[in-house]
Protein backbone atom coordinates (compact mmCIF):
# COMPACT_ATOMS: atom_id res chain seq x y z
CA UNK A 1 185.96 175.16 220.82
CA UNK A 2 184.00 178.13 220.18
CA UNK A 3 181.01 178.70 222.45
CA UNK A 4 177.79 178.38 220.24
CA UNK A 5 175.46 181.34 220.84
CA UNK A 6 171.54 180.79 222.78
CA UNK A 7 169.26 181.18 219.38
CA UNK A 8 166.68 180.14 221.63
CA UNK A 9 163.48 182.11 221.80
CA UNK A 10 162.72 184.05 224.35
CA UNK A 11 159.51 183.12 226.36
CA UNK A 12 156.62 185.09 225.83
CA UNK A 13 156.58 188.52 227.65
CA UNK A 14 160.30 188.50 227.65
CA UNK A 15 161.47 192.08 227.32
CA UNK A 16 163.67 192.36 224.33
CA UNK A 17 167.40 193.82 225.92
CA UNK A 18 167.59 195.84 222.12
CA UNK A 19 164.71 198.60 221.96
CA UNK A 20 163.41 198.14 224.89
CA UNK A 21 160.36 200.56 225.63
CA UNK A 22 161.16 204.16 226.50
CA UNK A 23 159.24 205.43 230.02
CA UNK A 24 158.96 209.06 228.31
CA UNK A 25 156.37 209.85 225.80
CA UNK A 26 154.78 213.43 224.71
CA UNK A 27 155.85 216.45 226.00
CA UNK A 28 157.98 214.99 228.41
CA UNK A 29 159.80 213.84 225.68
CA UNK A 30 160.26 217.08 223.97
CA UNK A 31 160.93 218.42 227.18
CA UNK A 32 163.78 216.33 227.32
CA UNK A 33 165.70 216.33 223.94
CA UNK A 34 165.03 220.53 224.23
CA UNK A 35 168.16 220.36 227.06
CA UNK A 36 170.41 217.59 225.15
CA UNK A 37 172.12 220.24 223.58
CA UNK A 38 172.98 222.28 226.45
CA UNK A 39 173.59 218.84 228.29
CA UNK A 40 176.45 218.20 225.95
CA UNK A 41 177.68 221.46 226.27
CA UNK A 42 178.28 220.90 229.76
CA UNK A 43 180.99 218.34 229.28
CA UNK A 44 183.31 218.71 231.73
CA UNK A 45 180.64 221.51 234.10
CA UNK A 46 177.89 218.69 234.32
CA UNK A 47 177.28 219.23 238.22
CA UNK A 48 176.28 222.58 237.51
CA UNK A 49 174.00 221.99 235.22
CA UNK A 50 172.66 219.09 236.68
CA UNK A 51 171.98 220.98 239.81
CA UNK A 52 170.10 223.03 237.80
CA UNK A 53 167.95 220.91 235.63
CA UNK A 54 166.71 219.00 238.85
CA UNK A 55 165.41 222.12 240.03
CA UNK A 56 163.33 222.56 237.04
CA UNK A 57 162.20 218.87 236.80
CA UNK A 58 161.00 218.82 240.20
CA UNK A 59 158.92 221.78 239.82
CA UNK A 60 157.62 220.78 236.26
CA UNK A 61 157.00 216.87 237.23
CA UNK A 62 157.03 217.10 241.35
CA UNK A 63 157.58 213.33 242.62
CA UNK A 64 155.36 213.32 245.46
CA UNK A 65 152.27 210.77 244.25
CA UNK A 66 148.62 210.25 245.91
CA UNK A 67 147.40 207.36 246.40
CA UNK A 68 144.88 207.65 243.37
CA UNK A 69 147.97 208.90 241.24
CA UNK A 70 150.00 205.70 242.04
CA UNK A 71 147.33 203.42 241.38
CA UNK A 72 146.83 205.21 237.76
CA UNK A 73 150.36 205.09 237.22
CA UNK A 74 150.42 201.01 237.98
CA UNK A 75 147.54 200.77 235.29
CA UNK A 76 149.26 202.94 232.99
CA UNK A 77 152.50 200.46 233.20
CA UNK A 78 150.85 197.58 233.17
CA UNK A 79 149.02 198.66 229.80
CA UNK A 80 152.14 199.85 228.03
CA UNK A 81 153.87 196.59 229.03
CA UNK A 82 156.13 198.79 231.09
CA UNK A 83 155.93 196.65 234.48
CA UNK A 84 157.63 193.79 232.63
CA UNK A 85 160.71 195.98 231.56
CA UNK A 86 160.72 197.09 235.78
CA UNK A 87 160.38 193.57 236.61
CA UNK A 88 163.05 192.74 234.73
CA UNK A 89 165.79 195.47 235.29
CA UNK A 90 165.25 194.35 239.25
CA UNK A 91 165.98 191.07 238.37
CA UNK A 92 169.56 192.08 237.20
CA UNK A 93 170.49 194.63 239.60
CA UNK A 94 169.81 191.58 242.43
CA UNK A 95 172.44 189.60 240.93
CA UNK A 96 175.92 190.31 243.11
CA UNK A 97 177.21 186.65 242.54
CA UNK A 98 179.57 186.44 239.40
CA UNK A 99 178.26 183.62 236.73
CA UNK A 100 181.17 181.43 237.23
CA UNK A 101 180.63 180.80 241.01
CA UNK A 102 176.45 180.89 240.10
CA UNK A 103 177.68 177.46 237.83
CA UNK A 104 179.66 176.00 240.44
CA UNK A 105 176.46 176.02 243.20
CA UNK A 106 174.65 174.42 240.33
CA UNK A 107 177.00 172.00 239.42
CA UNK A 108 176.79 169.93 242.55
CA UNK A 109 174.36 171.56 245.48
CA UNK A 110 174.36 170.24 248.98
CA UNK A 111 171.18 168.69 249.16
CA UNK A 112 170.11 169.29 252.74
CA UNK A 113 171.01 173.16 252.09
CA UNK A 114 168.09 175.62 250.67
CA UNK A 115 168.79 177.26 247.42
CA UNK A 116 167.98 180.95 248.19
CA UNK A 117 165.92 183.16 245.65
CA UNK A 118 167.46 186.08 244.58
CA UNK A 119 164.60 187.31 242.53
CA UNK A 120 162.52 190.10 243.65
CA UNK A 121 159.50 189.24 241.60
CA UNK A 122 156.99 189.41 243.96
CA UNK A 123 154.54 186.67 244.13
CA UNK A 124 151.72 185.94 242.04
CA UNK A 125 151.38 185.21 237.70
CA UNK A 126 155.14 184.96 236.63
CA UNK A 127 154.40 184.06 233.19
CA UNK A 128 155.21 187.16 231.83
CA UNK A 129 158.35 188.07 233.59
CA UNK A 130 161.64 187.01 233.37
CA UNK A 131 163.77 185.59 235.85
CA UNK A 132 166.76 186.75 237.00
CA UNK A 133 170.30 185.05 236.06
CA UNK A 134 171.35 184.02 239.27
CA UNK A 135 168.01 181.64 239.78
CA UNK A 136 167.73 180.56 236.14
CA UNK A 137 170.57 178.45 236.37
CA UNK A 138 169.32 177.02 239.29
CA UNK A 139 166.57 174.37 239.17
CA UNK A 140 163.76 175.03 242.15
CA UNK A 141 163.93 172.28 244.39
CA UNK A 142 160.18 171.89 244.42
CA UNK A 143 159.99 171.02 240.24
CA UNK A 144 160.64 167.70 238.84
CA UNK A 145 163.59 167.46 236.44
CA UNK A 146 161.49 166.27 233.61
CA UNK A 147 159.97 169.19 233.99
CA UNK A 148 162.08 171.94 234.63
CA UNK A 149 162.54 174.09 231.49
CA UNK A 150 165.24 176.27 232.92
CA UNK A 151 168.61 175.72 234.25
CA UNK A 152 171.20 173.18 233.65
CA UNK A 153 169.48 169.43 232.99
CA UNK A 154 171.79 165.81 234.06
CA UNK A 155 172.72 163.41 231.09
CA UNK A 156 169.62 161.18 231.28
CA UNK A 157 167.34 164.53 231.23
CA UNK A 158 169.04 165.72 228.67
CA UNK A 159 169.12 162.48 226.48
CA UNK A 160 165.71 162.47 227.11
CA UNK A 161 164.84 165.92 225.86
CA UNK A 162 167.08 165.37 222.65
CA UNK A 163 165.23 162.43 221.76
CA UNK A 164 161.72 164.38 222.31
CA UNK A 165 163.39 166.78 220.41
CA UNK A 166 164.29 164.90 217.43
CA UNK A 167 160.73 163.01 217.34
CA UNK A 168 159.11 166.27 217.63
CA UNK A 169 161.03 167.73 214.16
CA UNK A 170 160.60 164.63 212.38
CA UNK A 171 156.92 164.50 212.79
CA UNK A 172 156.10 168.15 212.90
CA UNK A 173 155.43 169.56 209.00
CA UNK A 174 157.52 171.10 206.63
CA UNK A 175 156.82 175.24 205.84
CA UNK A 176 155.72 173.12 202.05
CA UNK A 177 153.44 170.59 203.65
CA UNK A 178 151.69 172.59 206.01
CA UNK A 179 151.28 176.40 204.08
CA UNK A 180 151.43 176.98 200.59
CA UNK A 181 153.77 179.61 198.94
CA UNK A 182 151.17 182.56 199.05
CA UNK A 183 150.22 181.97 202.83
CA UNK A 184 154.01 181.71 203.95
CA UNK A 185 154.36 185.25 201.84
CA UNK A 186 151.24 186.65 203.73
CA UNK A 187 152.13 185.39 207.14
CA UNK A 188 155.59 186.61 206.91
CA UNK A 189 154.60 190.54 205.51
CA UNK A 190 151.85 190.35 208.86
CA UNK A 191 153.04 193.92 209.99
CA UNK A 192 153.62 193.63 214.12
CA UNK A 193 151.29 195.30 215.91
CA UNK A 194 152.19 198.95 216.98
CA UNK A 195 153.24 199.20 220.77
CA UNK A 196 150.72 201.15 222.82
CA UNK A 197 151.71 205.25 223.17
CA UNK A 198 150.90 207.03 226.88
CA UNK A 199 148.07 208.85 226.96
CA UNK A 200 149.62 212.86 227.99
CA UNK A 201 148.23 212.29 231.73
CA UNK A 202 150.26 209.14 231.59
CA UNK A 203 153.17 210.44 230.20
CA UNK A 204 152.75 212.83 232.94
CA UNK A 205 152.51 210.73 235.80
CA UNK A 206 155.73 208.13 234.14
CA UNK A 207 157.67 211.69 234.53
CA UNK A 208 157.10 212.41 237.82
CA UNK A 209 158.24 208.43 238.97
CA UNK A 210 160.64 208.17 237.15
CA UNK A 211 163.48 207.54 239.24
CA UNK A 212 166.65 209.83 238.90
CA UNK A 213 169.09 207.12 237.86
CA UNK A 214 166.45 206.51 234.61
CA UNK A 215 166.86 209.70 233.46
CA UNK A 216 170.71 210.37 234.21
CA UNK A 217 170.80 206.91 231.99
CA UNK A 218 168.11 208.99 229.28
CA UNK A 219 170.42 211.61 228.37
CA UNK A 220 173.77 209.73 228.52
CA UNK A 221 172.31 207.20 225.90
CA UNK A 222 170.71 210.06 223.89
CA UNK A 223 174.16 211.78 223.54
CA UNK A 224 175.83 208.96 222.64
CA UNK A 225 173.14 208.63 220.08
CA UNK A 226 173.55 212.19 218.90
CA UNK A 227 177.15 212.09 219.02
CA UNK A 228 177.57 208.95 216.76
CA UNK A 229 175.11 210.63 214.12
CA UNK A 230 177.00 213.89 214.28
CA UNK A 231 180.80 212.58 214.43
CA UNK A 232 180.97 212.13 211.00
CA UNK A 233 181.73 215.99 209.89
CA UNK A 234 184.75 215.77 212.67
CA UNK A 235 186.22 212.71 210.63
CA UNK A 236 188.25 214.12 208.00
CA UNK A 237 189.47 217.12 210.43
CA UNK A 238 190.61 214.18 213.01
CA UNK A 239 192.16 212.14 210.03
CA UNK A 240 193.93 215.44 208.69
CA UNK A 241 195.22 216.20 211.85
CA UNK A 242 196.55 212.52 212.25
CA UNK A 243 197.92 212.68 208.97
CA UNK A 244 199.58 215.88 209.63
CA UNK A 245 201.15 215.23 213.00
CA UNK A 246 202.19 211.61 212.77
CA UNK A 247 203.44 211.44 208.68
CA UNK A 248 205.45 215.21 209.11
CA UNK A 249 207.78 214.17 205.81
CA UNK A 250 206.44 214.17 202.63
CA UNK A 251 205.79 210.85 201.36
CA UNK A 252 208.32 209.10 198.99
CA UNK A 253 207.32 207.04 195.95
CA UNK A 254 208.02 203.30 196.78
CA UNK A 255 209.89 201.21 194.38
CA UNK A 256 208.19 198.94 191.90
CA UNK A 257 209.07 195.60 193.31
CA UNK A 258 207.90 196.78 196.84
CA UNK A 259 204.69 198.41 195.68
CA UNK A 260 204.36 194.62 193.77
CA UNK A 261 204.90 192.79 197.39
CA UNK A 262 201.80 194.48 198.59
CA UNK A 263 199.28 194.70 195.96
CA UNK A 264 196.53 193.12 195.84
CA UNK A 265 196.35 190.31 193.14
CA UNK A 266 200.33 189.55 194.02
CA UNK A 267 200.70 189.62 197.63
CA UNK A 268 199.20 185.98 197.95
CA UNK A 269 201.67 184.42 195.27
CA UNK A 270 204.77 186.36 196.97
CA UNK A 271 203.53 184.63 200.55
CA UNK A 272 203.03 181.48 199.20
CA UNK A 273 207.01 181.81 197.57
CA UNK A 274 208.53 182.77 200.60
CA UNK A 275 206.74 179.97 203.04
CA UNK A 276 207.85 177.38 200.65
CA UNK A 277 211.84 178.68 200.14
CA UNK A 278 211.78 180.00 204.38
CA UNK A 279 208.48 178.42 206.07
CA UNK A 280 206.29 180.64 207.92
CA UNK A 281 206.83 184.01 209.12
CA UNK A 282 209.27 184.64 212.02
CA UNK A 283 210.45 187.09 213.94
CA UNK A 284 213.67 186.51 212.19
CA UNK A 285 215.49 190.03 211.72
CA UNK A 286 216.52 188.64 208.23
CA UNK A 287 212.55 187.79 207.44
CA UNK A 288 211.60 191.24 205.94
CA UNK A 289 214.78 191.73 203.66
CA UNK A 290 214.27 188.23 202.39
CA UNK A 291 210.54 188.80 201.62
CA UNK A 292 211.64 191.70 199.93
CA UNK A 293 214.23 190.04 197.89
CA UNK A 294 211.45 187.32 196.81
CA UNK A 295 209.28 190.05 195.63
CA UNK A 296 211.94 191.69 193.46
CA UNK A 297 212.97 188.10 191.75
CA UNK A 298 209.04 187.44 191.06
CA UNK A 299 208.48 191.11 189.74
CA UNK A 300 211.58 190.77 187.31
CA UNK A 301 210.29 187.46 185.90
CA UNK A 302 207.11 189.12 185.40
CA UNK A 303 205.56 189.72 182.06
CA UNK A 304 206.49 193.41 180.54
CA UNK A 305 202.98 194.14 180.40
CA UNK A 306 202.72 193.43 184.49
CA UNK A 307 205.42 195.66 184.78
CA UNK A 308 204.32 198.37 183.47
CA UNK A 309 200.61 198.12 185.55
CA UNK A 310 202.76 197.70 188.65
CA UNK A 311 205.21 201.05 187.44
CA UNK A 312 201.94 202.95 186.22
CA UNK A 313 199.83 202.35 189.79
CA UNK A 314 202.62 202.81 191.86
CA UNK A 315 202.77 206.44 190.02
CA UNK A 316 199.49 207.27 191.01
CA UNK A 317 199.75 206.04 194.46
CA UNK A 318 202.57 208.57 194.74
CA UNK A 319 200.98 211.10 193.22
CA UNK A 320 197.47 210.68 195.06
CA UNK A 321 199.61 210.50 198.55
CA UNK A 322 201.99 213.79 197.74
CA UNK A 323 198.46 215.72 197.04
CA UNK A 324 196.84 214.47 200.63
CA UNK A 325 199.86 215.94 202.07
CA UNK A 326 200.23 219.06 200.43
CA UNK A 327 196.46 219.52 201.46
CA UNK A 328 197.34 219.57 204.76
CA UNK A 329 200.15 221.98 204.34
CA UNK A 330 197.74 224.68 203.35
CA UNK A 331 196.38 224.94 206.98
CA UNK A 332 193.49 223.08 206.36
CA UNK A 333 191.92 224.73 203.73
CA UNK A 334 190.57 221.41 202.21
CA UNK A 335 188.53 221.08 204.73
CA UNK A 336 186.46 224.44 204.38
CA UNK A 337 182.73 223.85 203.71
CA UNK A 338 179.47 226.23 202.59
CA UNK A 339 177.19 223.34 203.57
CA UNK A 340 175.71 224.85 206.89
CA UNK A 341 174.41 221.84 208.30
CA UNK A 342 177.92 220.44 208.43
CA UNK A 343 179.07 223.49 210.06
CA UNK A 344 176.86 223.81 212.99
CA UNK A 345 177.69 220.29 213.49
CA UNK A 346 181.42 220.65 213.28
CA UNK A 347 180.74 223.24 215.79
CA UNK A 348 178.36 221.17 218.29
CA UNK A 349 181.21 218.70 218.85
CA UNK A 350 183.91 221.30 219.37
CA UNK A 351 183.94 221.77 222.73
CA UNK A 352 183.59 218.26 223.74
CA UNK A 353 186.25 217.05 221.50
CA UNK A 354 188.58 220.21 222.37
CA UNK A 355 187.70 219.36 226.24
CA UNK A 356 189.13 215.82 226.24
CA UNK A 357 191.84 217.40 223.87
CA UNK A 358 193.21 219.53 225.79
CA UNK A 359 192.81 217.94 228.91
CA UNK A 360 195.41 215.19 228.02
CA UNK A 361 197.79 218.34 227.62
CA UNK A 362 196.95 219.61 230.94
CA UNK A 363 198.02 216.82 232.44
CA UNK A 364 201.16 216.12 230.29
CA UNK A 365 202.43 219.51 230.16
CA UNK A 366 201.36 220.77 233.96
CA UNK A 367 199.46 223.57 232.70
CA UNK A 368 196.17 225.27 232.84
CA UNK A 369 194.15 226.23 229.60
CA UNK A 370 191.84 228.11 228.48
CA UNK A 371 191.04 227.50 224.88
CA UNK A 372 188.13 230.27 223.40
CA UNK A 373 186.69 229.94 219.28
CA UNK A 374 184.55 232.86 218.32
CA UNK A 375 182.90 232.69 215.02
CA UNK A 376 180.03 234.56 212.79
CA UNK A 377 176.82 232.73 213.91
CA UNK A 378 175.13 231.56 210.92
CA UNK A 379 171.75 232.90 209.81
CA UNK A 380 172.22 236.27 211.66
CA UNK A 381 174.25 239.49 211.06
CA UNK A 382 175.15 240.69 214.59
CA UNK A 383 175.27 237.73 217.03
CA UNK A 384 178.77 235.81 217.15
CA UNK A 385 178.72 231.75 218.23
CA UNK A 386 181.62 231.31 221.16
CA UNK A 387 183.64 227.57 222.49
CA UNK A 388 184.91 228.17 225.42
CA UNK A 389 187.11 225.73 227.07
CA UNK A 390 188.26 225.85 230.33
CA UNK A 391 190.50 223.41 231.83
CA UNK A 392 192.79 222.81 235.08
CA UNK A 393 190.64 224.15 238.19
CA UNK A 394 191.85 225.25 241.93
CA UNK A 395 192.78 222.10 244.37
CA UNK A 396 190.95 220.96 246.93
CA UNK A 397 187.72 219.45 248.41
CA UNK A 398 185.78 222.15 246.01
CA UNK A 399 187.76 222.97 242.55
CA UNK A 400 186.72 225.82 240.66
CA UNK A 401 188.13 226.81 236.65
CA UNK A 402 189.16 230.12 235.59
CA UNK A 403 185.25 231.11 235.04
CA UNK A 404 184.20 229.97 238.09
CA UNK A 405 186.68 231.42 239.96
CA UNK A 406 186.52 235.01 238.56
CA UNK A 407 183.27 235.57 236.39
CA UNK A 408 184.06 239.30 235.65
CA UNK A 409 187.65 238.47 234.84
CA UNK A 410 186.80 235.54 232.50
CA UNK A 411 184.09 238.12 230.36
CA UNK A 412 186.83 240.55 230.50
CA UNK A 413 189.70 238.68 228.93
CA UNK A 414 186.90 237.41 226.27
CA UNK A 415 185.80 241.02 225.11
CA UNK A 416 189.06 242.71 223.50
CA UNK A 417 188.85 239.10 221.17
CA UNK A 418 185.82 239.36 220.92
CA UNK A 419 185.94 242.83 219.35
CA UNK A 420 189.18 241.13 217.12
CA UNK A 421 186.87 238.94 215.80
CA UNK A 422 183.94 241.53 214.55
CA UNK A 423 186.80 243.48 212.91
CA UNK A 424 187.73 240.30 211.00
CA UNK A 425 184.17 239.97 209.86
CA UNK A 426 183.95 243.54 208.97
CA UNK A 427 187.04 243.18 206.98
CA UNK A 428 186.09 240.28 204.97
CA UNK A 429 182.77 242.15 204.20
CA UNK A 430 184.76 244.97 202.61
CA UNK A 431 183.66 247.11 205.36
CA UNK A 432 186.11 249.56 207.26
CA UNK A 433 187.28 248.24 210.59
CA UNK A 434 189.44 250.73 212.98
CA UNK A 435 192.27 249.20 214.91
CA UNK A 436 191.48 250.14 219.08
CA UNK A 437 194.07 252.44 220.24
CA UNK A 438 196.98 250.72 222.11
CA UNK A 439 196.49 251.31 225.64
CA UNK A 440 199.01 251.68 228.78
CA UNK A 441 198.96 248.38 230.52
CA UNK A 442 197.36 248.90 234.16
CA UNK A 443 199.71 248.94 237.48
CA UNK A 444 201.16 246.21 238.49
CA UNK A 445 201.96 244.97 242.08
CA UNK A 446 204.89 242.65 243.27
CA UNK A 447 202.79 239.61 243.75
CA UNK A 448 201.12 240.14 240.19
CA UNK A 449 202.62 237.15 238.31
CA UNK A 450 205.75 237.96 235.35
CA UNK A 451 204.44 237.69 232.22
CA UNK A 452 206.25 237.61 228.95
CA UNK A 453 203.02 236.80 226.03
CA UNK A 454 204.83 235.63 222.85
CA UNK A 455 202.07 234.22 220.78
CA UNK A 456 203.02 231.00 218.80
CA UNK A 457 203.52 231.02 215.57
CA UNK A 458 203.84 228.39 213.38
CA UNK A 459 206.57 227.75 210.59
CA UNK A 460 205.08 229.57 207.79
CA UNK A 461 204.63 227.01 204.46
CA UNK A 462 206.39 228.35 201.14
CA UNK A 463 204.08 229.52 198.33
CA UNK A 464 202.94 227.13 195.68
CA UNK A 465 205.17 228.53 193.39
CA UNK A 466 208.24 227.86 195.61
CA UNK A 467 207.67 224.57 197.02
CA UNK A 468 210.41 222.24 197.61
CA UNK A 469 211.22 219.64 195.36
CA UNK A 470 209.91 216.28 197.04
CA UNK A 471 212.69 213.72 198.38
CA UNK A 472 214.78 211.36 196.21
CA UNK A 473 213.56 207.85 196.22
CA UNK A 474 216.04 206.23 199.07
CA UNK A 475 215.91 208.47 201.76
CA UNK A 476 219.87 207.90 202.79
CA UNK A 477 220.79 209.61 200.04
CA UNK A 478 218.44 212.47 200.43
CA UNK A 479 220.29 215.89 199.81
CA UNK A 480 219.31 217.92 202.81
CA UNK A 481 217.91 221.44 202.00
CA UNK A 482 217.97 223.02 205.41
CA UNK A 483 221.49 224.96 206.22
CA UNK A 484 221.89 225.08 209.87
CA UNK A 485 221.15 228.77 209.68
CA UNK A 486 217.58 228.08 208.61
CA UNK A 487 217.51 225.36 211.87
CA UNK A 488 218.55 228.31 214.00
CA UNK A 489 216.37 230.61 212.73
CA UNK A 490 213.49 228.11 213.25
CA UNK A 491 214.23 227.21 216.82
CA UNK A 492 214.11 231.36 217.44
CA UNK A 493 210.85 231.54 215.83
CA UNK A 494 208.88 228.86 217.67
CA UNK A 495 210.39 229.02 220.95
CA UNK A 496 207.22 229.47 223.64
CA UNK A 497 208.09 232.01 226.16
């Protein structure tokens, strides 16, 4: 049976788990979302960069307190309503005992053994903090069951309560008997009242306590934030890519009575024909070809009419599927844009997508990479945007990547592309761009490494005017266009030294 969900409400002062109170208001705030950019462009480099920001935090927001400070800062709290989310969030970090185990103490506790406390509210007015899991299953030993609101309650308790319960609703007044129409309109458009914003010496003095583990836990749930808003312009350059690398044949029109075993208004009566001539669905080698063959007999006894919808939209399915994938053919052109805002995103999530990209190849193919995207920066003339990624790094206690390892030799190897990519830009301005002069490659030494640099290149597509003609209907009997010369001639071409 499924487990109903708690729709009870929460007790007053409860902190609501779902936007819960931030700690950083202000500048502090600013201060923050100013480095979420270049903290996602550390992916991968973080302890650099964290090193770095900590030295910058300390000396804007230094953590040592007086004693007048601390008490301001316990006011400040307790006015935002801040001390309840604390309260709270040491509540659950106490808990170590799983909630299965928790229910089995419960269930039947020894009664000469004390039921420790695992709270670390501290003693005083609890009514407007919560307690933690661990104890609110467990009924305190000096309440009286009646009582007891929390926690787990025996059969005659709970009879009890369910009859209270039930008197309760059928004497308490209906929304009609108790508040006309207009006055349940005007109590339900009541506007909450706003939460309470820190003052900028509060702000201030939240920064400078703030604990490092809140504000590790600030920007990872701000990037995720700014990641999920900014994915979507990397969707259809994902879904091409999918599309691309997992379909590789052009598609093939499917034949009518197929295209008629999955559509829409049909699929239901061709399900309910085969369970009553075969039962349900097994894994029966012979269960697809004899769903197919019930489709076909239904689609011939079909109306002419119904025929000829089901020949017409299995057309344009074709036709809309061969177009998808000779889009992708074209090397991605499809996916060009003018909008700007688009592009700068597309170009925010590069390196973290190219990162975990490549880093899956690393692995697979025991490589390093270095992967490097120059482009024209947009809105200026001279300065060029760069994606660098860098991955496999040195073994040991202390790895180091190809920039960290040699600085000068990294910028090096990035200039002479660098200056390919200016000429480009010249180029496509109409502007004169001069070729450098090939120069002698430097001396060598016998430990220097071999190399033999064959760039890939990819099979290059046929014009649009010479495409291929797409693939017969039953794929068996497809004539193959390829001679094994062309095969040989491929291998040759794409062969990685």
């Amino acid at each position: 049976m499924a487990k109903r969900k708690d729709t009870s409400k929460m007790k007053s002062g409860q902190p609501d788990k779902r936007g819960q109170k931030g700690y950083f208001f202000g500048e502090v705030k600013v201060y923050l979302l100013s480095k979420l950019n270049s903290y996602i462009s550390s992916f991968g480099d973080r302890k650099a960069w964290w090193a770095e920001f900590w030295g910058e935090w300390e000396e804007r927001y230094p953590s040592r307190l007086t004693r007048e400070e601390q008490e301001a800062l316990e006011a400040a709290k307790v006015r935002l309503k801040l001390n309840i989310q604390d309260q709270a969030e040491r509540d659950e970090s106490s808990e170590e005992e799983p909630l299965a185990k928790t229910a089995a103490a419960t269930s039947a506790p020894a009664p000469s053994q004390p039921i420790p406390s695992t709270s670390a509210a501290p003693s005083g007015d609890m009514s407007n903090v919560s307690p933690s899991k661990n104890t609110s299953d467990i009924p305190s030993a000096s309440n009286d069951a009646s009582t007891s609101k929390i926690g787990p309650t025996n059969a005659s308790t709970s009879k009890d309560a369910s009859r209270d319960l039930d008197s309760s609703k059928a004497h308490a007044p209906s929304a009609s008997e108790s508040d006309s129409d207009h006055e349940v309109k005007k109590k339900a458009s009541k506007r909450k009242k706003k939460a309470p914003i820190a003052t900028p010496a509060e702000a201030v003095l939240l920064a400078r306590a703030a604990p490092r583990s809140r504000i590790v836990t600030w920007f990872g749930n701000a990037a995720s934030r700014h990641k999920t808003a900014n994915s979507k312009p990397l969707v259809p350059i994902i879904e091409a890519f999918n599309a691309e690398s997992l379909g590789g044949q052009a598609p093939r029109q499917v034949v009518e009575h197929k295209f008629y075993e999955k559509h829409g208004e049909y699929k239901t009566k061709v399900n309910a024909a085969y369970r009553e001539r075969h039962g349900s669905p097994s894994a029966d080698k012979s269960h697809l070809s004899n769903h197919v063959a019930i489709a076909k007999e239904l689609y011939e006894a079909e109306p002419q009419e119904v025929q000829e919808k089901i020949r017409k939209e299995a057309e344009i399915d074709y036709k809309k599927r061969l177009e998808e994938y000779e889009q992708l053919r074209d090397g991605g052109e499809h996916l060009q844009t003018d909008d700007t805002e688009v592009l700068n995103s597309r170009r925010r999530q590069m390196a973290p997508f190219l990162h975990r990209f490549l880093e899956m190849f690393s692995v697979a193919t025991n490589t390093w990479i270095t992967a490097t995207a120059i482009g024209k920066e947009e809105g200026s003339d001279n300065q060029l945007f760069t994606c660098t990624v860098n991955v496999g790094a040195t073994p040991g206690e202390d790895p180091l990547r190809f920039h960290e390892w040699d600085p000068n030799g990294f910028k090096d190897h990035l200039k002479p592309f660098a200056q390919f990519v200016r000429a480009c830009m010249r180029l496509s301005d109409g502007l004169p761009a001069e070729q450098p002069a090939q120069r002698r490659s430097g001396s060598s030494t016998s430990s220097d490494p071999v190399i033999d640099v064959v760039p890939f290149t990819p099979d290059v597509q046929p014009t649009p005017s010479k495409k291929r003609p797409p693939p017969t209907r039953k794929g068996k009997e497809r004539a193959v266009t390829e001679t094994s010369e062309d095969n040989d001639h491929w291998r040759t071409e794409h062969q990685i030294q």
